[in-house]
Every structure is written in C-alpha cells, then in structure tokens.
C-alpha atoms as a PDB file:
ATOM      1  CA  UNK A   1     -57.660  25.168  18.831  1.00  0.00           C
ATOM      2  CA  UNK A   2     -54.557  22.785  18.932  1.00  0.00           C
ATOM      3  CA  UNK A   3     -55.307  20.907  15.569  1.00  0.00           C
ATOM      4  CA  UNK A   4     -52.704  20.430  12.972  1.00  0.00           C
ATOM      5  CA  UNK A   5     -53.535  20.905   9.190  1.00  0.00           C
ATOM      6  CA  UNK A   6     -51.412  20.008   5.857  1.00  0.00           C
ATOM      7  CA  UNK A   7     -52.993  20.897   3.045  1.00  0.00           C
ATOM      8  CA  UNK A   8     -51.994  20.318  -0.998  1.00  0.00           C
ATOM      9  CA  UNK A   9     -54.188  21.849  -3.711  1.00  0.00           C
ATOM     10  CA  UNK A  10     -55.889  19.504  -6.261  1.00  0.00           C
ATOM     11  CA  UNK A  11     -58.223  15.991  -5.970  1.00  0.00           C
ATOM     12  CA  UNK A  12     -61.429  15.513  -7.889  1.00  0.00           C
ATOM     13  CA  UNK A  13     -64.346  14.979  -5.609  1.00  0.00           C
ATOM     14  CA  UNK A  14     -65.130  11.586  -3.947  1.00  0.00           C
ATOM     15  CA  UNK A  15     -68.721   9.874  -3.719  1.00  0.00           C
ATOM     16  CA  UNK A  16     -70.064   8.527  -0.591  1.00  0.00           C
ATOM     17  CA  UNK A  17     -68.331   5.391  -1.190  1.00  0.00           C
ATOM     18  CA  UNK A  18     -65.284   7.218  -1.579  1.00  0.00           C
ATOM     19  CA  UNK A  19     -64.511   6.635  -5.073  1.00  0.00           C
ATOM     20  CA  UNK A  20     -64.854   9.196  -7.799  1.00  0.00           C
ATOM     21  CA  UNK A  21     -68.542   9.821  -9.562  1.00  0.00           C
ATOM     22  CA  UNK A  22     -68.853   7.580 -12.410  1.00  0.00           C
ATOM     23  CA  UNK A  23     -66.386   5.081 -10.990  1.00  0.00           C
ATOM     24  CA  UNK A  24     -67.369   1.137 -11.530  1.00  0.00           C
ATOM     25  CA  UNK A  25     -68.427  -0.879  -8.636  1.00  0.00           C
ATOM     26  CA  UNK A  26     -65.468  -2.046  -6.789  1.00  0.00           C
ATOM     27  CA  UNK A  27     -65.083  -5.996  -6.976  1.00  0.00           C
ATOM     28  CA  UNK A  28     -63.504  -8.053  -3.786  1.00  0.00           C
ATOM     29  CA  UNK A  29     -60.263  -8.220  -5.476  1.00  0.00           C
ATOM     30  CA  UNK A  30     -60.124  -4.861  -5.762  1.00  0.00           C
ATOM     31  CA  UNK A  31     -60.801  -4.509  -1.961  1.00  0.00           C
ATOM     32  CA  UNK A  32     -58.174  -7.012  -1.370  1.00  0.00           C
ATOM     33  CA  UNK A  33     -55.789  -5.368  -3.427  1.00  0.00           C
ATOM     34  CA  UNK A  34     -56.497  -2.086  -1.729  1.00  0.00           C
ATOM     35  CA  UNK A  35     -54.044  -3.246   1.196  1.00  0.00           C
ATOM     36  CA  UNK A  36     -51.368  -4.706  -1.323  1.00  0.00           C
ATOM     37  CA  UNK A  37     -48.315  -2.821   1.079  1.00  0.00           C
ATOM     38  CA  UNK A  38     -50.221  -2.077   4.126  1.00  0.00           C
ATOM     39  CA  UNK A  39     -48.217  -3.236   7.286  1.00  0.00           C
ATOM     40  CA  UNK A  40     -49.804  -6.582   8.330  1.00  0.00           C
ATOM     41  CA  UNK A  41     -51.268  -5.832  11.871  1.00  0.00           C
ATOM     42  CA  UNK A  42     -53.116  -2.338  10.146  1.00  0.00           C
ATOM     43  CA  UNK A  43     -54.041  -4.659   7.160  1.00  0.00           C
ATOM     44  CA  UNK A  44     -55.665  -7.209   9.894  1.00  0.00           C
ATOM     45  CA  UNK A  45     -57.472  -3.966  11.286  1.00  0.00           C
ATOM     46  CA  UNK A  46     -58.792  -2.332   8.127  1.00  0.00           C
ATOM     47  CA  UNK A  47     -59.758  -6.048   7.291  1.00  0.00           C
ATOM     48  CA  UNK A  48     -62.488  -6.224  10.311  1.00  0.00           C
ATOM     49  CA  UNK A  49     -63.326  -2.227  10.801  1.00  0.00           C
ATOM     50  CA  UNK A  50     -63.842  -1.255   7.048  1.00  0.00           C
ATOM     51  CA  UNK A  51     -66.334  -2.453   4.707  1.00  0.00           C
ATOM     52  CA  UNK A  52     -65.643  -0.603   1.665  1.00  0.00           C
ATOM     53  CA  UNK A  53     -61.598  -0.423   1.807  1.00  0.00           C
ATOM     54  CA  UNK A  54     -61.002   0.552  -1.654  1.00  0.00           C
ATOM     55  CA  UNK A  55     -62.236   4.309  -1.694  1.00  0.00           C
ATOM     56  CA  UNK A  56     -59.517   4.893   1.163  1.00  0.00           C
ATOM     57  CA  UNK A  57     -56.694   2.850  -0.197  1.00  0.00           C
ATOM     58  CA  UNK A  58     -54.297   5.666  -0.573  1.00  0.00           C
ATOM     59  CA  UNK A  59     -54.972   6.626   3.089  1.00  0.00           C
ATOM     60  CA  UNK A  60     -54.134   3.203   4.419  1.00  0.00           C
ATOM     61  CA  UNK A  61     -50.948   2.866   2.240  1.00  0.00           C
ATOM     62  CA  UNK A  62     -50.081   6.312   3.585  1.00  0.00           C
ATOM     63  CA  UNK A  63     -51.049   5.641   7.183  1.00  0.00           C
ATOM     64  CA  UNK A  64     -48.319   4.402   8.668  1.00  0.00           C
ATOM     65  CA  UNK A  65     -46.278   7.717   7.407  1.00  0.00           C
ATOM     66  CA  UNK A  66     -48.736   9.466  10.091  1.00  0.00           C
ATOM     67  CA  UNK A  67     -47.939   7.998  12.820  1.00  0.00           C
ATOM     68  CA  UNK A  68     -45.544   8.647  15.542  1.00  0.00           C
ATOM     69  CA  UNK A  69     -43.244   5.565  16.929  1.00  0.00           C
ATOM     70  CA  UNK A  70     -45.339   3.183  19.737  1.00  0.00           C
ATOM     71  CA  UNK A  71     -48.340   4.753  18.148  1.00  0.00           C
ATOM     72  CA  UNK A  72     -51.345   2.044  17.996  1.00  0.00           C
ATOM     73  CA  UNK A  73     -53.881   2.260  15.807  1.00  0.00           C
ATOM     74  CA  UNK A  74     -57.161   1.145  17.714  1.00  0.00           C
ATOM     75  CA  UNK A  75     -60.024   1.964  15.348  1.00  0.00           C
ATOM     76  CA  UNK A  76     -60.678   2.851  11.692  1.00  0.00           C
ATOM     77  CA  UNK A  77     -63.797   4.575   9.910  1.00  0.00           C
ATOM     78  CA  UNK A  78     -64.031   6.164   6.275  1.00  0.00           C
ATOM     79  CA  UNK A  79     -65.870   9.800   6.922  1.00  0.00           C
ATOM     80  CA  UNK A  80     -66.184  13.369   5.442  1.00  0.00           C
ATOM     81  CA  UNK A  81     -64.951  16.724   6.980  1.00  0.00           C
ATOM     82  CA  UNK A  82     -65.158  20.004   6.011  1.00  0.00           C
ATOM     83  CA  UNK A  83     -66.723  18.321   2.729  1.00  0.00           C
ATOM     84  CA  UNK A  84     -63.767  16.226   2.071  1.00  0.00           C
ATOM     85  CA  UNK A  85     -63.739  11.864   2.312  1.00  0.00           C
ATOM     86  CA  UNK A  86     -60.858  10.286   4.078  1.00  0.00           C
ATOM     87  CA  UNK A  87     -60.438   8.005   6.742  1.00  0.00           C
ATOM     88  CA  UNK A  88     -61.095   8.494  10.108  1.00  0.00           C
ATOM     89  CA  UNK A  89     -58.186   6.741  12.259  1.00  0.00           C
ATOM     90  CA  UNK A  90     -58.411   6.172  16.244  1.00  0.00           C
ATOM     91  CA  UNK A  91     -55.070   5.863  17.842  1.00  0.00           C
ATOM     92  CA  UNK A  92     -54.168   5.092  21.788  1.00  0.00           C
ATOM     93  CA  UNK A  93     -53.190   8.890  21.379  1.00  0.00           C
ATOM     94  CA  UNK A  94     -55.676  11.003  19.364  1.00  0.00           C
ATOM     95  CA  UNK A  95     -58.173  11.267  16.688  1.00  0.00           C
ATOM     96  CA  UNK A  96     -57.261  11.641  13.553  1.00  0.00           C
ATOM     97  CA  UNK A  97     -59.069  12.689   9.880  1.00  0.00           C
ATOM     98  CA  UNK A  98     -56.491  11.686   6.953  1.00  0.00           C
ATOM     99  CA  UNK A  99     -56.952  12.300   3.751  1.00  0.00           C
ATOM    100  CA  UNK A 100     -54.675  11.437   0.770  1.00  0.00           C
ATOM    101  CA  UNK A 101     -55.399  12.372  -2.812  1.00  0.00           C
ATOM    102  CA  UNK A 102     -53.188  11.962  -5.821  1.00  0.00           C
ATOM    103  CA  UNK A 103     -52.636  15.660  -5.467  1.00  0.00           C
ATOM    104  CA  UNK A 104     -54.553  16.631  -2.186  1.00  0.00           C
ATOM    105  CA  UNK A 105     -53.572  15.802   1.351  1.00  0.00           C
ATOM    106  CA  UNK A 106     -55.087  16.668   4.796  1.00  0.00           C
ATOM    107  CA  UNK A 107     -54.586  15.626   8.404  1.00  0.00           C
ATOM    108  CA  UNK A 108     -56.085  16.842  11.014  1.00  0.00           C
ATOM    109  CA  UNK A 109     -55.588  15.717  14.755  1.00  0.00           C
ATOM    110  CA  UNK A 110     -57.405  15.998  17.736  1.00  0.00           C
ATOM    111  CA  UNK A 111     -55.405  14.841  20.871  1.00  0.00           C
ATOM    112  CA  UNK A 112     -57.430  13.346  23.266  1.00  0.00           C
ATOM    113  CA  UNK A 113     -55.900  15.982  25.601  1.00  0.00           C
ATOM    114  CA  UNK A 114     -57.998  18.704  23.458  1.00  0.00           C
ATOM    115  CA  UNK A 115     -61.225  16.663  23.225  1.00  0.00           C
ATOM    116  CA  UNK A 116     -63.910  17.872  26.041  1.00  0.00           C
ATOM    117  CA  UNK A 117     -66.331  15.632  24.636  1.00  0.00           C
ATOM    118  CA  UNK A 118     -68.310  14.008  21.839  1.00  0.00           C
ATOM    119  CA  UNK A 119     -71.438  13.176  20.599  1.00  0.00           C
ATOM    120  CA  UNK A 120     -72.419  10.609  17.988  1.00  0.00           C
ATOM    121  CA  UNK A 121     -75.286   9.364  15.942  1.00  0.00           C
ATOM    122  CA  UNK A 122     -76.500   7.085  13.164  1.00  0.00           C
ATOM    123  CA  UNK A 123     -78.720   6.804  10.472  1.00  0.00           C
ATOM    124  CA  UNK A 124     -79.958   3.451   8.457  1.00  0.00           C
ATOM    125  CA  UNK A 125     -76.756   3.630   6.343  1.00  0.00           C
ATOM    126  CA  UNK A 126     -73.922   6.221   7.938  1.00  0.00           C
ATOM    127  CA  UNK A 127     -73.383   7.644  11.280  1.00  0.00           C
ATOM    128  CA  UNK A 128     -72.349  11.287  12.342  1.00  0.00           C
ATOM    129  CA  UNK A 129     -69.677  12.342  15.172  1.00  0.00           C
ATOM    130  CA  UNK A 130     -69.266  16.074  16.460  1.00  0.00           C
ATOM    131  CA  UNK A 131     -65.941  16.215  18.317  1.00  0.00           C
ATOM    132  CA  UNK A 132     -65.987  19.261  21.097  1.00  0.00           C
ATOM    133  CA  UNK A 133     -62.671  20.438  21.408  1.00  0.00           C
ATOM    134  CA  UNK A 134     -61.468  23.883  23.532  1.00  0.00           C
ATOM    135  CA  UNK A 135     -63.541  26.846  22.309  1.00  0.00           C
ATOM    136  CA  UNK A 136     -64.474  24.970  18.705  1.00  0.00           C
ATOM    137  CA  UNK A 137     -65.947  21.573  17.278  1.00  0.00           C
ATOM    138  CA  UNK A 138     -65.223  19.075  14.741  1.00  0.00           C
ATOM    139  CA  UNK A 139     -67.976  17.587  12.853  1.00  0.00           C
ATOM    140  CA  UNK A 140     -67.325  14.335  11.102  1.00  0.00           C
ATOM    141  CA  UNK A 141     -70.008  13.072   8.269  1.00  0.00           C
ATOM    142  CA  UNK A 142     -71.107   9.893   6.310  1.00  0.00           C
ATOM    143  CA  UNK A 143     -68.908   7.513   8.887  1.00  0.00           C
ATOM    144  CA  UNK A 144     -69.265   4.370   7.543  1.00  0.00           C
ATOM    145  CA  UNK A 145     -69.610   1.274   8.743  1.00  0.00           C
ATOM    146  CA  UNK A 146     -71.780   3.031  11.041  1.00  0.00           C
ATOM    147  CA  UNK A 147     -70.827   0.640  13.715  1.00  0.00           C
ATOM    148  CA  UNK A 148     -68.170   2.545  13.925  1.00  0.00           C
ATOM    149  CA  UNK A 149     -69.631   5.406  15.208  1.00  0.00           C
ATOM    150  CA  UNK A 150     -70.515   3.643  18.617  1.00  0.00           C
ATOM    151  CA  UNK A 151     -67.338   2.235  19.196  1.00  0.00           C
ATOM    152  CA  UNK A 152     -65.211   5.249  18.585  1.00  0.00           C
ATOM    153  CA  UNK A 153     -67.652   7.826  20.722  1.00  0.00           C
ATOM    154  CA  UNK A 154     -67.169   4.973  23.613  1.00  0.00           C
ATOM    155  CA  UNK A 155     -63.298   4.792  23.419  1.00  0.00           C
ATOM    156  CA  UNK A 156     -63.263   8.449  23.426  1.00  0.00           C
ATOM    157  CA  UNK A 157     -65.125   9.170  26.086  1.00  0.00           C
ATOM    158  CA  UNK A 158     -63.636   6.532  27.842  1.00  0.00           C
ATOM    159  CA  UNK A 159     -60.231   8.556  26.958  1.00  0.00           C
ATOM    160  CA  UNK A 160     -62.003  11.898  28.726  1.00  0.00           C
ATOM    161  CA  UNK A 161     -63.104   9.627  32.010  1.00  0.00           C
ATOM    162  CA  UNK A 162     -59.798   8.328  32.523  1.00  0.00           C
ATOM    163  CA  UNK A 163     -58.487  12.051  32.608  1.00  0.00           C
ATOM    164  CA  UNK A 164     -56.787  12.652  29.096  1.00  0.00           C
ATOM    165  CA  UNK A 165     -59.196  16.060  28.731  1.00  0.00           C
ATOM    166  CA  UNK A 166     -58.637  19.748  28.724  1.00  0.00           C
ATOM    167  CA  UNK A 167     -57.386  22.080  31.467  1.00  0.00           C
ATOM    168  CA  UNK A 168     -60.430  24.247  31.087  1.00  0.00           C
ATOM    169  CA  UNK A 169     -64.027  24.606  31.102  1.00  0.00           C
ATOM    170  CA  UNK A 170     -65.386  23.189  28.273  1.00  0.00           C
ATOM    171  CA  UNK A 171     -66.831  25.700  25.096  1.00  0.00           C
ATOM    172  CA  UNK A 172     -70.011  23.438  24.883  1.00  0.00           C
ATOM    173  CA  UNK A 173     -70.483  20.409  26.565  1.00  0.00           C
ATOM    174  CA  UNK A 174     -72.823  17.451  26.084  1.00  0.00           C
ATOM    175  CA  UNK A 175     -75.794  17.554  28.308  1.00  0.00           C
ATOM    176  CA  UNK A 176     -75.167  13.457  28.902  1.00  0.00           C
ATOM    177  CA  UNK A 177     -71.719  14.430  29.488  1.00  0.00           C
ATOM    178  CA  UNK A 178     -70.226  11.329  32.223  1.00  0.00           C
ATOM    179  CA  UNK A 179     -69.129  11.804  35.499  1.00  0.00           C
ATOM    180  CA  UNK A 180     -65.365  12.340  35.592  1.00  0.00           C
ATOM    181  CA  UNK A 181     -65.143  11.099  39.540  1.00  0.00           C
ATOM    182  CA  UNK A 182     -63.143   8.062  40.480  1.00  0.00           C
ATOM    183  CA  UNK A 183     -65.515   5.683  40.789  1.00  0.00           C
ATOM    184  CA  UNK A 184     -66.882   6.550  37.048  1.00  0.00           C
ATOM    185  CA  UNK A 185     -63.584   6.701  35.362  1.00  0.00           C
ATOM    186  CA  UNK A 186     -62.654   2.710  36.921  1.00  0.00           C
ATOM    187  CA  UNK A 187     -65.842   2.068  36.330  1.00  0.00           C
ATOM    188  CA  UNK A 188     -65.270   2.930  32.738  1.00  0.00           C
ATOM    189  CA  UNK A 189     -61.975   1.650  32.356  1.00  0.00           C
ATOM    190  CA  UNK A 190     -63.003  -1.705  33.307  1.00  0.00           C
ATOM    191  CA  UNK A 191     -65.815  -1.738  31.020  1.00  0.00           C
ATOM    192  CA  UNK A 192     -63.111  -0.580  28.378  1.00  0.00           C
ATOM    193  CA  UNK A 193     -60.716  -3.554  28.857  1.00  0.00           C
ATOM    194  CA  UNK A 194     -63.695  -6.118  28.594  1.00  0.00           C
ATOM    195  CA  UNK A 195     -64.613  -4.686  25.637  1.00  0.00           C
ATOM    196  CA  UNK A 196     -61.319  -4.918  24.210  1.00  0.00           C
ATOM    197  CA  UNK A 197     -60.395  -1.268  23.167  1.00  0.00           C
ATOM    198  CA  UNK A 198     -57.450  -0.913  25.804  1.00  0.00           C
ATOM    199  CA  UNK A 199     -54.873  -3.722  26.566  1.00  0.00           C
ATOM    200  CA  UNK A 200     -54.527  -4.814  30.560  1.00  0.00           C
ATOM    201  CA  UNK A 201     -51.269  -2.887  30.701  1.00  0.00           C
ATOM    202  CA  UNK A 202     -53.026   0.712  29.683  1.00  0.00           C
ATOM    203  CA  UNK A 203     -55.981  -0.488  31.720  1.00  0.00           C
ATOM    204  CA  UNK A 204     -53.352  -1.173  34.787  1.00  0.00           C
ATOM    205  CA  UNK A 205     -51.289   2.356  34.424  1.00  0.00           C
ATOM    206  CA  UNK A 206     -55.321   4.281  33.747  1.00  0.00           C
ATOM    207  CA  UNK A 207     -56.170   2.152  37.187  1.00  0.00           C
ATOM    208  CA  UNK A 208     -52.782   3.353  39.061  1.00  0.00           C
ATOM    209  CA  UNK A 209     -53.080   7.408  37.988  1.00  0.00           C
ATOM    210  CA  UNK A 210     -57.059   7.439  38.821  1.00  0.00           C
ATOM    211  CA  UNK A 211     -56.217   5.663  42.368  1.00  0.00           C
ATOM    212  CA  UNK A 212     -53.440   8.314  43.307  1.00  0.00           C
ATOM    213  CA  UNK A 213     -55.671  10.717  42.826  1.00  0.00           C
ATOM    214  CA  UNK A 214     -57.791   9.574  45.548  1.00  0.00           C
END
C-alpha cells in the first residue's frame, strides 16, 4: 500500500506517557534536556507541539536522520501504532510514525500522495487518527496533546483538497469527505495560510496548479 517499514527486534514496552512502566515522573529539566542535540528550529517546534517531550527523546534526536533534504517539519504528536509509542511527525511531504528504541526502530510513511482521507477524534485526555490510504488504513492511538489531532487532520486534508491524493477511487472514504472542486481547494488553501500551516510561497504555487486546472 506504498508505506515503507524498518524494523529492529528488541525495546521494552512504553506507557502512555511514553516512558517505561515503573519509570519516575519526568521533571522539567528532564524535558529540557530531552532536546540537548536537537537542531534548533525542530527544538523550537517540539518546544510548542509536545507536552511530554521526554518519552520521545530518542525520536527527536533521531529525527532529523529521517528526513529528506528541503524537508519541513510542520507538526509533531507522540502516538501508538500497531501497539507501539513513537512520535507522530507531519512534514510539507507526508506523514510519518517514527519510532526509535535502544534496540527497536520503525518508520512508517504515508505520502500525502497515498492518503485518500482521514478521520480524527478526541477524548478528555488523547485523541485518535485513522489514515485511509489506497485499499488499507492506518490507525494512530493515544495522540497526545490531543490538540494535535485537529490540527494535523486539517493540514491533511487540506493536503488532499489541494490535489496531493491518489489516482484511484478511494478503498473507504469518509462520509464528510470535502469537495475536491476549485473553488473548495482555494477556499481551503486560503484558510490554510491564515492559519499558518503553509507558508505564502506553497500557498502561491497550491493557488497557481488549482487555477490551471480551470
């Protein structure tokens, strides 16, 4: 279903905060020191989109390792999938669930070229995301801050209106699913620039390929 895994054997389990069971509470030094080496601009990022940075320290450190050259990092989220915690990394390019143990690593990406759609809820504490992608799903658990949840499903489906979706029908697609005409996707895309999850110069080359199709 075009998704890339890399898998390791070994990690002990993580709780819901994503430290190990028994682990002491984690002070704000600690979460400080969790982005001792992270590049400055992701360090800002983690700083205002993750509460609880410690439990995905190793991911962060790791992070930039991930990505490809010119790749932005838009949005993070620490999550669970396929029963595994890790952080949950929006790019300007996919979706992304990383996980790095001490002996245990997984990636697995979902361009948004793949994604037909997604649907998202929260709870008091966490939220919940199923990703649709062609002919399978993704579903991504305990995403914390559950703010998150919001802001990722919008940027994504803000990705899917401005035409970065599959060449097919989609396997199962959201009854609310938007309107992919014209009017919708600038519609969106302005409403995504004054929100602040694309820059004017993505919102200006988005504008230009939506108005030659017209």
């Amino acid at each position: 279903m075009g998704l890339k895994a890399k898998f390791t054997q070994g990690a002990a389990p993580r709780g819901d905060d994503g430290r190990p069971p028994g682990a002491e509470a984690v002070s704000a030094v600690d979460e400080a020191a969790a982005l001792d080496g992270v590049p400055e601009q992701l360090a800002e990022l983690a700083r205002r989109k993750l509460v609880h940075r410690f439990g995905v320290r190793r991911e962060l450190n790791a992070l930039p390792t991930v990505l490809a050259e010119g790749e932005e990092v838009v949005n993070l989220a620490a999550g669970a999938y396929d029963g595994r915690r890790g952080l949950l990394v929006v790019t300007d390019r996919r979706l992304v669930f990383f996980e790095k143990g001490m002996a245990r690593s997984r990636q697995e990406d979902f361009p948004y070229s793949k994604i037909s759609s997604i649907q998202t809820e929260t709870s008091m504490m966490q939220g919940r995301m199923i990703v649709f992608v062609t002919g399978n799903k993704a579903v991504m658990n305990q995403v914390m801050p559950k703010e998150r949840v919001g802001e990722i499903g919008e940027y994504v489906r803000g990705r899917i209106a401005a035409g970065d979706v599959p060449k097919g029908p989609s396997a199962e697609p959201e009854a609310s699913a938007p309107d992919a005409g014209p009017e919708d996707r600038l519609h969106r895309l302005r409403d995504m620039l004054a929100s602040g999850l694309i820059s004017p110069d993505e919102y200006e080359a988005k504008r230009q390929q939506i108005l030659e199709t017209l």
